[in-house]
Protein backbone atom coordinates (compact mmCIF):
# COMPACT_ATOMS: atom_id res chain seq x y z
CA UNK A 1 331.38 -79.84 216.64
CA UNK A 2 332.78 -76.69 216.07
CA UNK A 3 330.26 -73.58 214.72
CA UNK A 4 331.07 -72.19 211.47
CA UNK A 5 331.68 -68.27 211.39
CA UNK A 6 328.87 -66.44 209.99
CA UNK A 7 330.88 -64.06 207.98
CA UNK A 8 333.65 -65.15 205.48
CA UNK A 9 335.78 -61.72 206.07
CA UNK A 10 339.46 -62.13 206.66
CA UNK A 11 338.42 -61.24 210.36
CA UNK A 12 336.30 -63.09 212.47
CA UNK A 13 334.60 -61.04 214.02
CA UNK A 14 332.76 -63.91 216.05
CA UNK A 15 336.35 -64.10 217.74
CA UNK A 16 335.87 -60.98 219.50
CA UNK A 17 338.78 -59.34 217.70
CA UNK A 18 338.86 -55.52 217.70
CA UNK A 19 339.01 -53.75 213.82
CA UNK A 20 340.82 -50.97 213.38
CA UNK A 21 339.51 -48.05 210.92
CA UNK A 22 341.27 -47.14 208.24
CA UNK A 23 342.52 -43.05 208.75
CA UNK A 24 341.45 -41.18 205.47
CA UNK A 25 343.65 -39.95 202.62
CA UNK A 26 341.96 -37.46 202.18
CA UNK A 27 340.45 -34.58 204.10
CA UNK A 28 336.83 -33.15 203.47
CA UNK A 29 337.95 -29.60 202.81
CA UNK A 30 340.43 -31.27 200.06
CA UNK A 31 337.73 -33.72 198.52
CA UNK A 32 335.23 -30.25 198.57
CA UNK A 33 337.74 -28.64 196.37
CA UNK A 34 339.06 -31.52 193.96
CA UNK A 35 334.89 -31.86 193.54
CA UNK A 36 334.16 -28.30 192.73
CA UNK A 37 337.93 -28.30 190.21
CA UNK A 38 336.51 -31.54 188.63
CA UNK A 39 332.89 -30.11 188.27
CA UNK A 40 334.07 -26.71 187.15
CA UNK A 41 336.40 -28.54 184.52
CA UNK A 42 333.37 -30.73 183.62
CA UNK A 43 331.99 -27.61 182.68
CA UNK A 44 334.17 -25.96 180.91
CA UNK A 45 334.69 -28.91 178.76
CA UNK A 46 330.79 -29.72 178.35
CA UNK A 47 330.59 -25.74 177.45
CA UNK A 48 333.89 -25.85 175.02
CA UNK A 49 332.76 -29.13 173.34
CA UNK A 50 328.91 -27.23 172.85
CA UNK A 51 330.47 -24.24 171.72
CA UNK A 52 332.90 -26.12 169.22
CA UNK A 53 329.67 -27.74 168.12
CA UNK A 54 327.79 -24.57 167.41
CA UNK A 55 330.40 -22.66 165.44
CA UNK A 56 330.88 -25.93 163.33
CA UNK A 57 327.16 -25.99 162.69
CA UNK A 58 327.01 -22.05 162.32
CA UNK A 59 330.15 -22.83 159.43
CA UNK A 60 328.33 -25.18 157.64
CA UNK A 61 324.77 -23.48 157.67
CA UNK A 62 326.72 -20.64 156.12
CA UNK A 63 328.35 -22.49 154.13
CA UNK A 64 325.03 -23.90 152.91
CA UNK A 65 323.80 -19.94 152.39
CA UNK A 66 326.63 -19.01 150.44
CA UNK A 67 325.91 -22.14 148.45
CA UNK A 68 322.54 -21.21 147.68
CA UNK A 69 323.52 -17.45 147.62
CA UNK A 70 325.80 -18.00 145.00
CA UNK A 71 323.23 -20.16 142.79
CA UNK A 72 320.96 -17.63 143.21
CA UNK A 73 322.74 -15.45 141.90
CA UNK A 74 324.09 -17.36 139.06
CA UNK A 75 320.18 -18.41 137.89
CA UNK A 76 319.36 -14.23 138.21
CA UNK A 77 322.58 -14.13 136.06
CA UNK A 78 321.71 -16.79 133.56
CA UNK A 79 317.91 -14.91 133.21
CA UNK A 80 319.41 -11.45 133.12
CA UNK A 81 321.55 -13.03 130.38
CA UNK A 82 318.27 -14.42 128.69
CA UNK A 83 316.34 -11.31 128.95
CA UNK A 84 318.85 -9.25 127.23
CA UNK A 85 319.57 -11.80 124.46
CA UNK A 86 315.53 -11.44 124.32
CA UNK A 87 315.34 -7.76 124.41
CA UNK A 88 318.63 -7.00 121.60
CA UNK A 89 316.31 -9.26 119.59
CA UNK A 90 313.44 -7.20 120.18
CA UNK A 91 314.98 -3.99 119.71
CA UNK A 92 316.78 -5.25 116.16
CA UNK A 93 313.36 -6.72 115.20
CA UNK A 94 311.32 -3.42 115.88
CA UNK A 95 314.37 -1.51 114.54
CA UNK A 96 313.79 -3.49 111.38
CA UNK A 97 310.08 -3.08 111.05
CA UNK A 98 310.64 0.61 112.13
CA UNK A 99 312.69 0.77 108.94
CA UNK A 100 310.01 -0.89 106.60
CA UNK A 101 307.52 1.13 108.20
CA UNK A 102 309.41 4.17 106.86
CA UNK A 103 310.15 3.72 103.65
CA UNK A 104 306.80 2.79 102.86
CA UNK A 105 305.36 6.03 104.14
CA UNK A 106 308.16 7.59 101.89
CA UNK A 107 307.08 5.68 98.86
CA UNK A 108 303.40 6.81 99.42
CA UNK A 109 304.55 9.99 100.26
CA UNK A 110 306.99 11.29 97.23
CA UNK A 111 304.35 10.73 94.64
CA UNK A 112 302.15 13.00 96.42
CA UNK A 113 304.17 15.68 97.12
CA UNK A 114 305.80 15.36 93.87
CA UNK A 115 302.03 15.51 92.02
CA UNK A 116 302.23 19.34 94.46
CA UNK A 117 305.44 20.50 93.81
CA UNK A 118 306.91 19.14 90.43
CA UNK A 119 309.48 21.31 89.52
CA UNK A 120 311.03 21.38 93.22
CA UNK A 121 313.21 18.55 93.23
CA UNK A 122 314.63 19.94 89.69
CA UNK A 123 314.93 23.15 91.05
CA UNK A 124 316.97 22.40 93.63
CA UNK A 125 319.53 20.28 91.55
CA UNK A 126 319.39 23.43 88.73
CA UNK A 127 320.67 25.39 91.26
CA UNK A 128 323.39 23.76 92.87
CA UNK A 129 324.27 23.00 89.13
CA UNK A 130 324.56 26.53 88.15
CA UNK A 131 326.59 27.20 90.84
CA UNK A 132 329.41 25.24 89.27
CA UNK A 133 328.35 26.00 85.11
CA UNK A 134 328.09 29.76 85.07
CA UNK A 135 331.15 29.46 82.71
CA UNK A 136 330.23 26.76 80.67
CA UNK A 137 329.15 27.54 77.01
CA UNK A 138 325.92 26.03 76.39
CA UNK A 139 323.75 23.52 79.16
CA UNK A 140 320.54 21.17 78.07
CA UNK A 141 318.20 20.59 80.45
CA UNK A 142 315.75 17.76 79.78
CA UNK A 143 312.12 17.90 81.63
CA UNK A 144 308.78 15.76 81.60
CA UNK A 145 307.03 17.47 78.82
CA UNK A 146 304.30 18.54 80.83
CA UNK A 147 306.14 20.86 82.93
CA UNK A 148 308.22 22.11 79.89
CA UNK A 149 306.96 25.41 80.31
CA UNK A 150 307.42 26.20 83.76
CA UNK A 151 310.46 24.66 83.63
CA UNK A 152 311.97 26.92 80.96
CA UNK A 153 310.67 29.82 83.10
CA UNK A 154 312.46 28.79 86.18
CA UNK A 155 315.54 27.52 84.41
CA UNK A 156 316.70 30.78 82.92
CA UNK A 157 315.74 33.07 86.05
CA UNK A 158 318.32 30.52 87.55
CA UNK A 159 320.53 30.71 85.20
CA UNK A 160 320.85 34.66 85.40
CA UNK A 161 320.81 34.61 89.30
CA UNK A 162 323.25 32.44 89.37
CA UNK A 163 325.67 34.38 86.62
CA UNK A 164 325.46 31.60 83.42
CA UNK A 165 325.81 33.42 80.59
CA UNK A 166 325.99 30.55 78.11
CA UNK A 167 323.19 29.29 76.02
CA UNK A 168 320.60 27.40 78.25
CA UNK A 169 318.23 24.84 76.28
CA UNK A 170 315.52 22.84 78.30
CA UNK A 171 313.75 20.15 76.02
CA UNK A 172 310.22 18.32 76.67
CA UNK A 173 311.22 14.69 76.99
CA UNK A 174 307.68 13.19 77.57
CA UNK A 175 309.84 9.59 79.20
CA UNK A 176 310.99 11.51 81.99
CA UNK A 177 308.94 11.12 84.60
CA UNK A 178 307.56 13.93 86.34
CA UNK A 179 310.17 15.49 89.17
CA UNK A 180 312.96 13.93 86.84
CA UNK A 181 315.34 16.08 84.81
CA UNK A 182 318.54 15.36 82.75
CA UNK A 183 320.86 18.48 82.89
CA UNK A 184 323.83 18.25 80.31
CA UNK A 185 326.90 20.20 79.13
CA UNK A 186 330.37 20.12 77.35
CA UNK A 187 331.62 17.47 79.48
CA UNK A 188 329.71 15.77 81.67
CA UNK A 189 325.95 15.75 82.75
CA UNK A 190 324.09 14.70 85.72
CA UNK A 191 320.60 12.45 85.58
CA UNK A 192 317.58 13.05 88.43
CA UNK A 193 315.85 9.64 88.33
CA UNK A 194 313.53 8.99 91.34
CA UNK A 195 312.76 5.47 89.58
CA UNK A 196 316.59 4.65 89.62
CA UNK A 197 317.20 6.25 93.29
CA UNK A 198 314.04 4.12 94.89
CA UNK A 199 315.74 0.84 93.44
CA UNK A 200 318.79 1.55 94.87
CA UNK A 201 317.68 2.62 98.25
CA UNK A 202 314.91 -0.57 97.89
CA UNK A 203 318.45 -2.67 97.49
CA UNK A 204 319.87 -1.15 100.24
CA UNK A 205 316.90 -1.38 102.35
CA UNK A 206 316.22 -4.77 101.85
CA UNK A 207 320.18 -5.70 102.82
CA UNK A 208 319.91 -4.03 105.82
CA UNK A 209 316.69 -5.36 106.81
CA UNK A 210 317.90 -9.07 105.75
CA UNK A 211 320.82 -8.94 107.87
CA UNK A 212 319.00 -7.84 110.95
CA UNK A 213 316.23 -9.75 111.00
CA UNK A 214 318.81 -12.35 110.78
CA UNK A 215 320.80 -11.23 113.98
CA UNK A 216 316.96 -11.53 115.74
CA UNK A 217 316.58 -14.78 114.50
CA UNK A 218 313.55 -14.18 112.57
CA UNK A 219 314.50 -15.44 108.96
């Protein structure tokens, strides 16, 4: 009976049969270097790839900043926005009350200085009327009856100092209000009437005021 080889290689080496080695392809000093090249390129790909990786990340985190930089900015915008819109409405409210506020001092105020000084509001319009009458043949001056007298006084010391030589009359009117004149001639005349002037301005007043408290949003 014939043994069976213990080893199922193309060579037997039960036979006795001498192997030969194989002679390398390549040397040590080669394989060293095409180890270190492969390594080194290993490298410098890992290290490109990682790098490529950060900048992409560094993009898109600012990328993200500018995002939220530029909604930042657009919410500060939209409150600056709102807090102007708030403040014109302030400011045109308070202008408004400022307003009211004023001409009811002035309508608490004119009485009371007109109760001191009656005959200065007529004075002042005598004289800018003379001014322009110092030819004119005759000029009526109507006054609140109780100032008739000092008002005839102070009429004609106007009249001279301002060079009228026509014939001045002042007559007591007891409906004229006190401060209130009518001063006449030939043709034309002019009418101080504080009742008449405080309507107007009242009108006027009240206009304005309407149309701003409307721009604040308050009517």
């Amino acid at each position: 009976m014939t043994a069976r080889p213990r080893f199922l290689f193309d060579v037997d080496f039960s036979a006795g049969e001498k192997v030969e080695e194989a002679e390398p392809t390549v040397t040590l000093s080669a394989h060293t270097v095409a180890l270190t090249d492969a390594e080194a390129n290993g490298y410098r790909k890992g290290f490109a790839a990682a790098e490529a990786k950060g900048i992409a990340e560094a993009e898109r985190a600012a990328q993200l900043t500018r995002e939220r930089i530029a909604a930042a900015l657009e919410s500060i915008a939209g409150a600056l926005a709102n807090y102007q819109s708030g403040l014109r409405m302030l400011e045109t409210r308070l202008e408004a009350e400022s307003v009211e506020v004023a001409v009811a001092v002035a309508k608490k105020l004119v009485p009371e200085l007109i109760a001191q000084e009656p005959f200065a509001e007529l004075k002042a319009l005598a004289v800018d009327c003379f001014m322009h009458l110092f030819a004119a043949p005759h000029v009526v001056v109507r006054v609140n009856d109780a100032l008739y007298d000092e008002a005839r006084e102070h009429l004609e010391t106007i009249a001279k100092t301002r060079g009228f030589d026509g014939r001045l009359v002042v007559l007591a009117e007891p409906e004229i209000a006190p401060g209130d004149c009518r001063i006449e001639w030939a043709d034309g005349g002019i009418v101080r009437d504080r009742a008449a002037v405080e309507k107007t301005i009242d009108e006027a007043v009240n206009r304005y005021i309407t149309t701003r408290r409307g721009e604040a949003g308050l009517n």
